[in-house]
Protein backbone atom coordinates (compact mmCIF):
# COMPACT_ATOMS: atom_id res chain seq x y z
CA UNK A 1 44.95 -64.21 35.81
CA UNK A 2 45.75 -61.35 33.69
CA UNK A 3 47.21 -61.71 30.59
CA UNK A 4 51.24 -60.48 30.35
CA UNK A 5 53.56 -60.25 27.99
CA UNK A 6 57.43 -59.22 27.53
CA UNK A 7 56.55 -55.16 27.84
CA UNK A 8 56.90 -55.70 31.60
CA UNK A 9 58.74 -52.27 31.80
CA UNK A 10 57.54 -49.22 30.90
CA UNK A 11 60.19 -46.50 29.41
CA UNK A 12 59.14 -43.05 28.69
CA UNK A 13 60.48 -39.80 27.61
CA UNK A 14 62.55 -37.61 25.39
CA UNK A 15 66.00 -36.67 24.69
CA UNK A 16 65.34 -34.20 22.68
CA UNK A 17 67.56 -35.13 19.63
CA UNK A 18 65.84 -33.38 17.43
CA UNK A 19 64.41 -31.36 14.40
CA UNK A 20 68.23 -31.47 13.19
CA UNK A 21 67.85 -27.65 12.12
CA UNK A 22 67.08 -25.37 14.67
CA UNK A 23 63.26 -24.33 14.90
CA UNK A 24 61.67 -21.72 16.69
CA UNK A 25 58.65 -22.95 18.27
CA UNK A 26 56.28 -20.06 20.53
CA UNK A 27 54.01 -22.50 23.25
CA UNK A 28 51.10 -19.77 23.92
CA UNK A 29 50.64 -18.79 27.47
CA UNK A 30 47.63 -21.91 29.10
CA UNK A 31 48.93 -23.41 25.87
CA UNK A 32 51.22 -27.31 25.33
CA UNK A 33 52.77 -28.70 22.80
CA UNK A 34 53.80 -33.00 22.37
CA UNK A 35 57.83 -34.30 22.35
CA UNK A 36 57.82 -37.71 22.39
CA UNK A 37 56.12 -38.98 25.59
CA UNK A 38 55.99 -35.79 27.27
CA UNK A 39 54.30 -32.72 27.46
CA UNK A 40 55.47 -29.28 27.49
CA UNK A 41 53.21 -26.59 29.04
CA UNK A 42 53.64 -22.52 29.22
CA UNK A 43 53.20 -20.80 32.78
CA UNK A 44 51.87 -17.60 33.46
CA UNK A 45 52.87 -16.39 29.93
CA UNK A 46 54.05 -17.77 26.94
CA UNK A 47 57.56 -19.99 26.17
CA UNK A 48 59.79 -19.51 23.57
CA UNK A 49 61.30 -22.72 22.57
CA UNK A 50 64.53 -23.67 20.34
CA UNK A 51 66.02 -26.88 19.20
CA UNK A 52 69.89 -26.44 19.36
CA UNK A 53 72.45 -28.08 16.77
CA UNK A 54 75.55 -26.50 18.39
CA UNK A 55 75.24 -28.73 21.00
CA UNK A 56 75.97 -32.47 21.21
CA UNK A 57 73.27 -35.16 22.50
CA UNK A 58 70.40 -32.85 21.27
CA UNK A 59 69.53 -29.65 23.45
CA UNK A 60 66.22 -27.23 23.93
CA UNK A 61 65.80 -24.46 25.24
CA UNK A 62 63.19 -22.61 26.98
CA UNK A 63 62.74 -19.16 28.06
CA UNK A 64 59.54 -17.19 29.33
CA UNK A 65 57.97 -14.06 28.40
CA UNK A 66 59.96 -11.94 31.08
CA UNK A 67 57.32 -11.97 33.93
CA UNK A 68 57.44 -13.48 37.22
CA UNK A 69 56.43 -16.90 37.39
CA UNK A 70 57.01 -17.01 33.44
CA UNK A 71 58.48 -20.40 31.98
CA UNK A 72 57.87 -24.42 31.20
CA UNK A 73 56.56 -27.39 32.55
CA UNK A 74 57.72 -30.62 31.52
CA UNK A 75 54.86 -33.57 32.28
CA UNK A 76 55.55 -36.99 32.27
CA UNK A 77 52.91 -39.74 31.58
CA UNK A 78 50.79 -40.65 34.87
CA UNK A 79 51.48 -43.91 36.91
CA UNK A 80 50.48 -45.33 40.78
CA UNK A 81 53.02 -46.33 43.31
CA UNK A 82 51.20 -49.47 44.13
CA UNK A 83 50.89 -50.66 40.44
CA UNK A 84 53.65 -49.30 39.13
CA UNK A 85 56.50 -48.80 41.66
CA UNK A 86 59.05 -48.17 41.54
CA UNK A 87 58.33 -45.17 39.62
CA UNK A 88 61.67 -42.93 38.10
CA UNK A 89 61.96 -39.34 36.64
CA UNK A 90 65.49 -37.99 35.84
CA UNK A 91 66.75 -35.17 33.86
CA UNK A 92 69.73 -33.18 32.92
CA UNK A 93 69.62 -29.51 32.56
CA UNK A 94 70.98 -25.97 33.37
CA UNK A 95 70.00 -22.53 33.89
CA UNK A 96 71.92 -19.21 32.51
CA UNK A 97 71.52 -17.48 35.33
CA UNK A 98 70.59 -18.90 38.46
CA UNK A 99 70.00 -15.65 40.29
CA UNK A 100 66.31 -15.44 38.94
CA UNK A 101 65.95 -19.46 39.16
CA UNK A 102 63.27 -22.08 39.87
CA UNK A 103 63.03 -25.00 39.17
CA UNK A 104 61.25 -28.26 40.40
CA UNK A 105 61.84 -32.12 39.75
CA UNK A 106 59.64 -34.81 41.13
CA UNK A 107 55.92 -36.36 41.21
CA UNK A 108 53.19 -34.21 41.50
CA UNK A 109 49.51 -35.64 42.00
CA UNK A 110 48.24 -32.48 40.36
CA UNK A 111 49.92 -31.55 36.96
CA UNK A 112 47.27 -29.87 34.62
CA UNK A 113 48.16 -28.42 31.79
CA UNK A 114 46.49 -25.49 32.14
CA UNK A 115 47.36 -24.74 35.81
CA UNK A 116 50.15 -26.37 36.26
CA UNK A 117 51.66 -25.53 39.98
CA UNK A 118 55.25 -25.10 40.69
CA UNK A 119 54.97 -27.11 44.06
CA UNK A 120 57.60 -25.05 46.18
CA UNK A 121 58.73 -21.49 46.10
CA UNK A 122 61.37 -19.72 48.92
CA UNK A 123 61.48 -16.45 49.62
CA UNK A 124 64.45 -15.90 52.35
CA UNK A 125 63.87 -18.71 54.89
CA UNK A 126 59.61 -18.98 54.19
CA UNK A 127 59.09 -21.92 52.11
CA UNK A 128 55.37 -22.19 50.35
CA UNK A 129 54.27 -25.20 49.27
CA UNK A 130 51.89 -24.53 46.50
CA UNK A 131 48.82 -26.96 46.08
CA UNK A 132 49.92 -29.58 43.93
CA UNK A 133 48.46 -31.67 45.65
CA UNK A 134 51.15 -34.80 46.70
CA UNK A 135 54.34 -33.51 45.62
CA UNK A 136 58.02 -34.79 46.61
CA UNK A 137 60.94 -33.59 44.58
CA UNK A 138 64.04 -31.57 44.38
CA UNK A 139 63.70 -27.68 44.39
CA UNK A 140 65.66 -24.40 44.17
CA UNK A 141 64.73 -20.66 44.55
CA UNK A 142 67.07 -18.20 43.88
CA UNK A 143 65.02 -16.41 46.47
CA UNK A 144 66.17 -18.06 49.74
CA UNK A 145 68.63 -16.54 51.89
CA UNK A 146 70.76 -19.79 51.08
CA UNK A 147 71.09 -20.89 47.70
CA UNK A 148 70.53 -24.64 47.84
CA UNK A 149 69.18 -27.26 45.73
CA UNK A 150 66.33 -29.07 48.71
CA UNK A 151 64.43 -32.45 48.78
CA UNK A 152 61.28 -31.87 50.02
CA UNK A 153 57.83 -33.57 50.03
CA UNK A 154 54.15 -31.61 50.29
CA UNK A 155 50.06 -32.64 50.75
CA UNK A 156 48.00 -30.74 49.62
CA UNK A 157 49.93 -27.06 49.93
CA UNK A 158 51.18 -28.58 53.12
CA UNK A 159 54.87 -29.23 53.78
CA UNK A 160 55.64 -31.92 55.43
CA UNK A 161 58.18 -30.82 57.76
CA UNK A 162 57.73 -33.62 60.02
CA UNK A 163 57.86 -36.15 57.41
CA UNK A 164 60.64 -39.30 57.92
CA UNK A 165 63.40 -38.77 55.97
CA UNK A 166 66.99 -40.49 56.58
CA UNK A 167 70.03 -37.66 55.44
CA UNK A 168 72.45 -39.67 53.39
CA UNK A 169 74.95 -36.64 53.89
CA UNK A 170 75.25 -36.99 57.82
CA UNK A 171 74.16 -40.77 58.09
CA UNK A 172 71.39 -39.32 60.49
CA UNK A 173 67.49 -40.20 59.91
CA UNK A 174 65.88 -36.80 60.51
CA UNK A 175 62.53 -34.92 59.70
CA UNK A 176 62.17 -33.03 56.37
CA UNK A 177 62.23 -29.39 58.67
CA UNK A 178 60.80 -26.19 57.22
CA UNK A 179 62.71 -26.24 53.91
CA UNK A 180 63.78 -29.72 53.79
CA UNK A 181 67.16 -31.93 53.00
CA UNK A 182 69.68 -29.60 51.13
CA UNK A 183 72.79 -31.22 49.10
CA UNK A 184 75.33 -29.57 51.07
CA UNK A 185 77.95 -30.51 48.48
CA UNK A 186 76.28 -28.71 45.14
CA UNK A 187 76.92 -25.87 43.81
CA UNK A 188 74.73 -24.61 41.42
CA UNK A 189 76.37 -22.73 38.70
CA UNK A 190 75.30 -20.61 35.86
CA UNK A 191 75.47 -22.83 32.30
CA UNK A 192 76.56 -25.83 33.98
CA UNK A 193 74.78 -28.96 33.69
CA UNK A 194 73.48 -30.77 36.76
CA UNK A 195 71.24 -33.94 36.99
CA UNK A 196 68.57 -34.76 39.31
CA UNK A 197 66.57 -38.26 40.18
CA UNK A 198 63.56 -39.12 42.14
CA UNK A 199 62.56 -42.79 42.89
CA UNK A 200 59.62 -43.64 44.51
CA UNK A 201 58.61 -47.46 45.86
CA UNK A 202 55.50 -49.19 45.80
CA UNK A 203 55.61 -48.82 49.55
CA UNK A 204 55.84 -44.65 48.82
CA UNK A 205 59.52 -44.60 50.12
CA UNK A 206 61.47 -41.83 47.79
CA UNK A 207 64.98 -41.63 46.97
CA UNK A 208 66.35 -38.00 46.01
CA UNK A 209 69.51 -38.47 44.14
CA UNK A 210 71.79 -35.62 42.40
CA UNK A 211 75.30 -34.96 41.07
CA UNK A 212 77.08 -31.87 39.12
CA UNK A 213 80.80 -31.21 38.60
CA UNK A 214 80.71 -29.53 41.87
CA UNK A 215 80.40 -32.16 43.91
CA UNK A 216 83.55 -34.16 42.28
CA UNK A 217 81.25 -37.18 41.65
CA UNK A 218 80.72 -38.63 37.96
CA UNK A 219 77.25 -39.69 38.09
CA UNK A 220 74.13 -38.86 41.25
CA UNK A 221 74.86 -39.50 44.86
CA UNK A 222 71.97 -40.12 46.65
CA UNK A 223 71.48 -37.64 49.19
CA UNK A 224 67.77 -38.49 50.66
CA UNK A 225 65.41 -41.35 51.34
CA UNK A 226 61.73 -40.20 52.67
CA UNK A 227 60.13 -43.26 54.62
CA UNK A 228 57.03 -44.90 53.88
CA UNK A 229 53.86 -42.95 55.36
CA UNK A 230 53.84 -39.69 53.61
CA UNK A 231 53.51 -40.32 50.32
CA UNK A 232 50.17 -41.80 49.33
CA UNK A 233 50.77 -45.31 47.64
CA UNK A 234 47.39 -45.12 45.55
CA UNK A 235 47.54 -41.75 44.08
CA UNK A 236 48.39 -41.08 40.40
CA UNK A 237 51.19 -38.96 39.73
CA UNK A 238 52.98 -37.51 36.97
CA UNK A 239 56.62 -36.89 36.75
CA UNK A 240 57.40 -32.89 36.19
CA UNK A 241 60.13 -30.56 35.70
CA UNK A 242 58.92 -27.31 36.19
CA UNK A 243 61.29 -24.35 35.19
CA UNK A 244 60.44 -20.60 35.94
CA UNK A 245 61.77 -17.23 36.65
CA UNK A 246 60.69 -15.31 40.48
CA UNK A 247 61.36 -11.63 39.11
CA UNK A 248 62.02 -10.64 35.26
CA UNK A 249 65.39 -12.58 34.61
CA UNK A 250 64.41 -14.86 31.99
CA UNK A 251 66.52 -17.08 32.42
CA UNK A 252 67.58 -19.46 29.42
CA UNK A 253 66.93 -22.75 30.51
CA UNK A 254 68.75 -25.95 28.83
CA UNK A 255 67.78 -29.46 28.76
CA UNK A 256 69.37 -32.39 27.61
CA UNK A 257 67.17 -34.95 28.59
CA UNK A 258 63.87 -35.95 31.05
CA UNK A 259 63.14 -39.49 31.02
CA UNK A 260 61.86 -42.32 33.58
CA UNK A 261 60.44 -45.29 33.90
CA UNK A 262 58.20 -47.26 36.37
CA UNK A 263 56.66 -51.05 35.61
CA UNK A 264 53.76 -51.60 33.69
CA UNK A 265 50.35 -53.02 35.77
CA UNK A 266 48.83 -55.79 34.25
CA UNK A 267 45.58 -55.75 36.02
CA UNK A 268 42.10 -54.75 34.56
């Protein structure tokens, strides 16, 4: 029997509530830096980073060198569906702009520092999933012919567009399609907060939840549930927010908080 004790849950990440001055921090393109439980990587090129104090609950910011593809990832600390599930990553954040916008939040089975993928990009109505290896999050590309925040899952730089999923929205269970579930209801609006959650199961069900002031709800709605089967229960993931610019927008991107939680395995 393995031994236990009360630290049966496992909380990570930050809220970024500080330095209490601001600070000017560069992360070098290939390049991370460590806050709190996380870990914050440059992409492509490298990431200028601030710590607000005009801003209540504690705010950074992060904006690339100008280039396409330029900006941060966020990594959360690794865990297993079938030893840890359910696994949680949430966060709160916004963009300045969002008509130069990505941005990713999920699990990701491949999150390396140094080549860190953005899982999904869209370009009009062609979605590429980018090899990060088993991914399943929420997306957005300024890009696409309809703006949209989309739940969408991925194997290997594979979508899985004929992956189980039941549509909250319409009360229909459906497939995933070529770009996934969109929430219908959200807007996505330029310096205005929105929050995003993914939970996956020890079974690798996922539940894509979401909520801004569009949508006239106070906290997320769930909009998605992907079935069992996709998701590999015995892979190790990491929880990332990924936030990056398709042209040379650099947009400013804000976040309050990215934080989760899954339960701790006992076992050898």
């Amino acid at each position: 029997m393995a031994i236990q004790g009360e630290e049966g849950k496992v909380v990570w990440g930050t809220d970024f509530t500080g330095p209490t001055e601001d600070t000017d921090i560069t992360i070098a393109d290939a390049d991370s830096l460590v806050r709190d439980d996380v870990l914050i990587a440059a992409l492509s090129g490298d990431v200028a980073v601030n710590s607000l104090i005009t801003e209540p609950n504690g705010v950074w910011t992060f904006s690339g060198a100008g280039a396409a593809g330029d900006g941060p990832a966020i990594i959360g600390p690794v865990a297993r569906p079938d030893r840890n599930g359910t696994m949680e990553v949430w966060a709160r954040l916004k963009s300045s702009v969002v008509t130069d916008c990505r941005f990713f939040l999920g699990f990701a089975s491949t999150a390396d520092r140094d080549e860190t993928v953005v899982p999904f990009t869209l370009s009009g109505t062609t979605l590429t999933a980018n090899n990060a290896g088993e991914a399943v999050g929420w997306y957005f590309d300024a890009q696409a012919t309809t703006d949209q925040v989309r739940f969408m899952s991925s194997t290997a730089g594979t979508a899985d567009t004929t992956a189980s999923v039941f549509n909250h929205q319409t009360g229909v269970q459906t497939t995933l399609g070529s770009l996934g579930i969109g929430a219908t209801s959200m807007t996505l609006t330029a310096d205005k907060y929105f929050m995003a959650k993914v939970e996956m199961d020890n079974d690798g069900t996922v539940r894509g939840y979401i909520g801004d002031e569009t949508m006239g709800v106070k906290g997320m709605k769930l909009i998605a549930t992907l079935r069992a089967g996709t998701m590999g229960t015995t892979s190790l993931y990491n929880p990332l927010l990924t936030m990056t610019c398709h042209s040379t927008g650099d947009p400013l991107f804000s976040v309050d908080f990215f934080k989760g939680r899954y339960n701790r395995y006992w076992g050898a």
